[in-house]
Protein backbone atom coordinates (compact mmCIF):
# COMPACT_ATOMS: atom_id res chain seq x y z
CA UNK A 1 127.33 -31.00 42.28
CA UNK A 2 124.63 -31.34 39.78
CA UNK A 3 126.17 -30.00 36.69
CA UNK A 4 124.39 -30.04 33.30
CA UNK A 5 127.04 -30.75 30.24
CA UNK A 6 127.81 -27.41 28.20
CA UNK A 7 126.29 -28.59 24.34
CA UNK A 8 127.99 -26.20 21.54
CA UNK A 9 124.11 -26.28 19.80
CA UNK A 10 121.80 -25.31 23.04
CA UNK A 11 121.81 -21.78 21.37
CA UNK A 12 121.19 -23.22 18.11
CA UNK A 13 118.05 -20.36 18.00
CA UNK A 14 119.31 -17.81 19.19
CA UNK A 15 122.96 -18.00 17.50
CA UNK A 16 123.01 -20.05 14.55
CA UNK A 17 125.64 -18.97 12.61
CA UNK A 18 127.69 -20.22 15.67
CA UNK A 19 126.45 -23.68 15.39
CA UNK A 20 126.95 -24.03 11.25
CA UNK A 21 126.27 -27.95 10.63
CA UNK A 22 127.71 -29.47 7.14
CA UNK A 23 126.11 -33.22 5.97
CA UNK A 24 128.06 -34.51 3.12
CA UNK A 25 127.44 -37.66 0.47
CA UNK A 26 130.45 -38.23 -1.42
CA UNK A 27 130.27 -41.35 -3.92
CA UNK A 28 131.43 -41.83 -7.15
CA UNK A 29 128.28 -41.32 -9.12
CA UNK A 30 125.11 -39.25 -7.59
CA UNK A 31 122.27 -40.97 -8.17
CA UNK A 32 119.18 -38.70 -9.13
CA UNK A 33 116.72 -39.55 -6.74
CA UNK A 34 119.83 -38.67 -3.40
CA UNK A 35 120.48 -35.11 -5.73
CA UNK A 36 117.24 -34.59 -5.79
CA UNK A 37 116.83 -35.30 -2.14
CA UNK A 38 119.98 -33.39 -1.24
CA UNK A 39 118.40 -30.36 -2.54
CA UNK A 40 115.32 -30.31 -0.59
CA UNK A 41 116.93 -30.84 2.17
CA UNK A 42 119.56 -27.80 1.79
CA UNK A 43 116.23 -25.70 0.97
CA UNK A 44 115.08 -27.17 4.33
CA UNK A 45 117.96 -27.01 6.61
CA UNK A 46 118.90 -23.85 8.01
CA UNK A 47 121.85 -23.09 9.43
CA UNK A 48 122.79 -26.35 8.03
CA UNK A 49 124.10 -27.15 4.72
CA UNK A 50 123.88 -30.53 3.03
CA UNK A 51 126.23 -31.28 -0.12
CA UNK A 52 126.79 -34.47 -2.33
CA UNK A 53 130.41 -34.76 -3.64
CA UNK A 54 130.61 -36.69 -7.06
CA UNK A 55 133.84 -38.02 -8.01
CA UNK A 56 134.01 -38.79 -11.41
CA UNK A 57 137.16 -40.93 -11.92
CA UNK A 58 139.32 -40.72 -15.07
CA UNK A 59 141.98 -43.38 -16.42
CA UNK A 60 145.04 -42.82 -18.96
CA UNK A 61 148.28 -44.05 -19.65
CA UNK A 62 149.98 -44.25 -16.31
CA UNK A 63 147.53 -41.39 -15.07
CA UNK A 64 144.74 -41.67 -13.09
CA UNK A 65 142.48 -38.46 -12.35
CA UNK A 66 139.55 -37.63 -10.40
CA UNK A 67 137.44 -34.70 -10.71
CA UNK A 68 134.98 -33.50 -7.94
CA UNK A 69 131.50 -32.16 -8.86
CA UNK A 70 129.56 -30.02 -5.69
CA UNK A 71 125.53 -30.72 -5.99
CA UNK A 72 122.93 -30.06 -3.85
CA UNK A 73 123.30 -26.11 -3.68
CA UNK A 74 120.86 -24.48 -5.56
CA UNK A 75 120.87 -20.87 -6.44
CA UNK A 76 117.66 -20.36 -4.01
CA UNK A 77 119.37 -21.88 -0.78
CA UNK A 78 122.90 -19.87 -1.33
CA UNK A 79 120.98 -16.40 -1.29
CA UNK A 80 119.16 -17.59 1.66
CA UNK A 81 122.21 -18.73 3.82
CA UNK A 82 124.55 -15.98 2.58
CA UNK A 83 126.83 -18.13 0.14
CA UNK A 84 129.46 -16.17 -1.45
CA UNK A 85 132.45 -16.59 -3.03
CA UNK A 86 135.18 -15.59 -0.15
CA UNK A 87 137.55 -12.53 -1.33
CA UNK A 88 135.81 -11.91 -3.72
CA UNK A 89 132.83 -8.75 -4.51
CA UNK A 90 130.83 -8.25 -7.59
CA UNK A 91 132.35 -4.88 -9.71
CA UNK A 92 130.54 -2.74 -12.88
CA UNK A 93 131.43 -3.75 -16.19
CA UNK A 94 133.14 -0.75 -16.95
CA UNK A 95 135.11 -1.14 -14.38
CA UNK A 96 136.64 -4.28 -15.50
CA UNK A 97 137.22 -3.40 -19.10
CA UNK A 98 138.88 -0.17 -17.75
CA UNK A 99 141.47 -3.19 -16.29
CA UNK A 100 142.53 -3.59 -19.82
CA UNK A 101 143.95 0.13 -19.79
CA UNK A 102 147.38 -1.09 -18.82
CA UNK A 103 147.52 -3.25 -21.31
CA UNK A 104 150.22 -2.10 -23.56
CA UNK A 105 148.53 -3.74 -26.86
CA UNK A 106 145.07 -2.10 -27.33
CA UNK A 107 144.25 -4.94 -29.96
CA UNK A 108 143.84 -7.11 -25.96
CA UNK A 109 140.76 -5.06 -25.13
CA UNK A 110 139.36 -4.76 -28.32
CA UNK A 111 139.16 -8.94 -28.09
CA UNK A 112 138.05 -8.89 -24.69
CA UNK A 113 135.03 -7.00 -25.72
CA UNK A 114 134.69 -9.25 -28.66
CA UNK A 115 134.63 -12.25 -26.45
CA UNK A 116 132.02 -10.73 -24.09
CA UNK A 117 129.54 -9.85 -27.24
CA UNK A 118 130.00 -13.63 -27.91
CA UNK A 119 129.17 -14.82 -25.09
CA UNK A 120 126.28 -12.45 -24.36
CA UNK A 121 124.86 -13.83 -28.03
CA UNK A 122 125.19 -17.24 -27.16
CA UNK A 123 122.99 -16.85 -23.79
CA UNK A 124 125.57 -16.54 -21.63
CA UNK A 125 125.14 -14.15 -18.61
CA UNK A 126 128.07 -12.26 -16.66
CA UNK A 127 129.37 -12.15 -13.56
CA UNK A 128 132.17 -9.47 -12.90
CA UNK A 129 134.28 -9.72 -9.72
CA UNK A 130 137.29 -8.40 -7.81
CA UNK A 131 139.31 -11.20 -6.65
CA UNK A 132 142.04 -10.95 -4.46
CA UNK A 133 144.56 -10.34 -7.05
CA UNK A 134 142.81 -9.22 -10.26
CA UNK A 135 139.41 -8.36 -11.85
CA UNK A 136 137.94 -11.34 -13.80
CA UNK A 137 135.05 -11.68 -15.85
CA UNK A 138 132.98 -14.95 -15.30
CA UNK A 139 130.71 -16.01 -18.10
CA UNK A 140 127.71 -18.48 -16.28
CA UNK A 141 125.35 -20.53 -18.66
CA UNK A 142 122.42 -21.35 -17.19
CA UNK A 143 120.99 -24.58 -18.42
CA UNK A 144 118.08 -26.46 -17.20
CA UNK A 145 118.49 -25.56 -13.54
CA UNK A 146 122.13 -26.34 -13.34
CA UNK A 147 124.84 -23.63 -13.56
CA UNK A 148 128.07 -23.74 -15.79
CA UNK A 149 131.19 -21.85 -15.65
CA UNK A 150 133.32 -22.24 -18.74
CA UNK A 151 135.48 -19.52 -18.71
CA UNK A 152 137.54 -16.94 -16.52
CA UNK A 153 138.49 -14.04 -18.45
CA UNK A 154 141.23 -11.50 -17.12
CA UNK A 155 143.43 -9.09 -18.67
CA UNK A 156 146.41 -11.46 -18.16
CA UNK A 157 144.40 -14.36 -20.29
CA UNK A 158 141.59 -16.42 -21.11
CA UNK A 159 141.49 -19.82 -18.70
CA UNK A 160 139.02 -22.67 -19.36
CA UNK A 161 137.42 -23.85 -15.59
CA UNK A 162 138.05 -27.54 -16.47
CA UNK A 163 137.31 -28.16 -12.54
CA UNK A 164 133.76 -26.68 -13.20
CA UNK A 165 133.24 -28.48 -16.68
CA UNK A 166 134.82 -31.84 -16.89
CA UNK A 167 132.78 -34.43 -14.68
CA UNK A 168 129.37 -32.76 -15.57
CA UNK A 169 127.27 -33.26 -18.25
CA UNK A 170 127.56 -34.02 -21.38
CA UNK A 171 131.60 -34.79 -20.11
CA UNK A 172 131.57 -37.25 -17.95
CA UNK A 173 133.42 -40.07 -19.94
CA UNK A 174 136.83 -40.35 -21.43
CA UNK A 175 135.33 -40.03 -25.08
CA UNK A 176 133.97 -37.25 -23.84
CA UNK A 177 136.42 -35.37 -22.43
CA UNK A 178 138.92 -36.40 -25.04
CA UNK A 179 136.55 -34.54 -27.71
CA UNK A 180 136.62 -31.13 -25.14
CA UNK A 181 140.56 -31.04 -25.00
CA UNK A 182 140.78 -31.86 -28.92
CA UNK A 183 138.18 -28.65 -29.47
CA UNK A 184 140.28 -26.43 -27.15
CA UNK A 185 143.75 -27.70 -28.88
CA UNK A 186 142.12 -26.02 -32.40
CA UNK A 187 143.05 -22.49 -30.73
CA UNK A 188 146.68 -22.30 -31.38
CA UNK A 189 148.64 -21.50 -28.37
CA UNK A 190 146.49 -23.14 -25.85
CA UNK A 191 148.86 -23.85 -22.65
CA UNK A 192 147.57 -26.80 -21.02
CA UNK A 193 149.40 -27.77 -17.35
CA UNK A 194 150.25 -31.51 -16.25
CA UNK A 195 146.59 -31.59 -15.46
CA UNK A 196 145.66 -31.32 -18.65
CA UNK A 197 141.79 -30.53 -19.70
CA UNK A 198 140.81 -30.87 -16.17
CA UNK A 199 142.86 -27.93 -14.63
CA UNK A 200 142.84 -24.28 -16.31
CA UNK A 201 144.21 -23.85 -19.29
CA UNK A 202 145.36 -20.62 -20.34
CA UNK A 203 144.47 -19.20 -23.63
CA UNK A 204 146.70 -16.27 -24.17
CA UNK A 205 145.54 -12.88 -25.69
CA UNK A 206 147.95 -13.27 -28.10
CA UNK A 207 146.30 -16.48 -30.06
CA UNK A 208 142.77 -14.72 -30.06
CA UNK A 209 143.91 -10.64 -31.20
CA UNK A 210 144.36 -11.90 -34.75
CA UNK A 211 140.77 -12.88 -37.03
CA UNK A 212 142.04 -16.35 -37.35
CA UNK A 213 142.69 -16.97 -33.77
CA UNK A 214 139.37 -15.44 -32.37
CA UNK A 215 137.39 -17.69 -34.77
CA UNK A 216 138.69 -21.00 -33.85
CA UNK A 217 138.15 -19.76 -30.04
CA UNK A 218 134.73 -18.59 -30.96
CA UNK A 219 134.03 -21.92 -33.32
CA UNK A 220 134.99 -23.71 -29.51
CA UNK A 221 132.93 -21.91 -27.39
CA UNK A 222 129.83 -22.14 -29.90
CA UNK A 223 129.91 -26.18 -29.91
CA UNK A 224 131.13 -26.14 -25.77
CA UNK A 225 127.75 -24.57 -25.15
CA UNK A 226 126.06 -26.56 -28.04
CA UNK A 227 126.77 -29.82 -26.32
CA UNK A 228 125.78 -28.53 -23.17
CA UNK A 229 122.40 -27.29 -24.32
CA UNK A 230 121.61 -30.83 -26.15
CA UNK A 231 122.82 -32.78 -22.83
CA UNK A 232 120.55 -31.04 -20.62
């Protein structure tokens, strides 16, 4: 018996999806020249996707951290291979301030709103989604090509997306970084986990209902995107 071995690609044509192929570069710093390279090729490949991991590494007293930065999928390629956030669907505006409705304290909306105005003055475009708990609001700054995502914004809080901040330009050393958690610590009532800047911390309603509270937020997110904008 002649028998030809069964290959899990030979339909690669006629069912790709079934045959998804991931390449991956993981280092510690990305050079340029292999982002630039990764891109192309995840343009080019299709049903394959091709990713660098950066893993910036971060040192303190007794604690070392390291942060992981995705490259390599651009904004062109995800549309064309169907990339999208699982459990998650894109919602109306409305529909996400009406969220706020069951918030006892009406002063919580009237901030949220505030907060969204900001943003929307400073550049910042909006993404609102239904996750698989609650509806969030997800701020995106778009800067020279590369994406940013500073903030999740729910009726329960405000977080800062350390994961999607720290590691990336312009904070990507310890001075750096340092700087960012000594900016968000000026809101009063910041809680920060054992993770510190690099996890998500939670600004509560309560520090930004009051004039004094929402300015020092505002003053943060101002110079956040600032330094951004002058990096890039």
């Amino acid at each position: 018996m002649n028998a030809t071995p069964s290959c899990p690609c030979r339909k690669l044509h006629t069912t790709p999806r079934r045959c998804w192929v991931r390449l991956v570069f993981v280092a510690d710093v990305i050079p340029h020249e292999l982002r630039r390279v990764v891109e192309f090729l995840n343009e080019q490949m299709d049903p394959a996707e091709v990713l660098a991991i950066e893993i910036a590494q971060f040192l303190g007293t007794g604690v070392r951290t390291l942060v992981p930065r995705i490259l390599g999928q651009t904004e062109a390629a995800q549309q064309r291979k169907g990339v999208v956030a699982e459990g998650r669907e894109l919602i109306a505006e409305a529909e996400f301030y009406e969220s706020f409705d069951a918030v006892p304290d009406p002063k919580v909306r009237a901030a949220a709103l505030a907060v969204g105005e900001l943003l929307a003055s400073l550049g910042l475009r909006s993404d609102y989604v239904r996750g698989k708990q609650m509806l969030s609001h997800i701020p995106i700054l778009d800067v020279a090509g590369s994406r940013y995502y500073p903030l999740s914004i729910r009726k329960d809080g405000i977080f800062f997306q350390g994961p999607y901040i720290v590691g990336r330009p312009p904070f990507t050393n310890e001075a750096a970084v340092a700087e960012l958690e000594a900016r968000l610590r000026e809101v009063a009532g910041v809680k920060f986990k054992a993770s510190g800047i690099t996890g998500k911390p939670e600004i509560p309603w309560a520090s930004v209902v009051e004039p004094a509270g929402m300015a020092a937020f505002m003053a943060f997110v101002k110079w956040l995107v600032e330094q951004v904008q002058q990096e890039r």
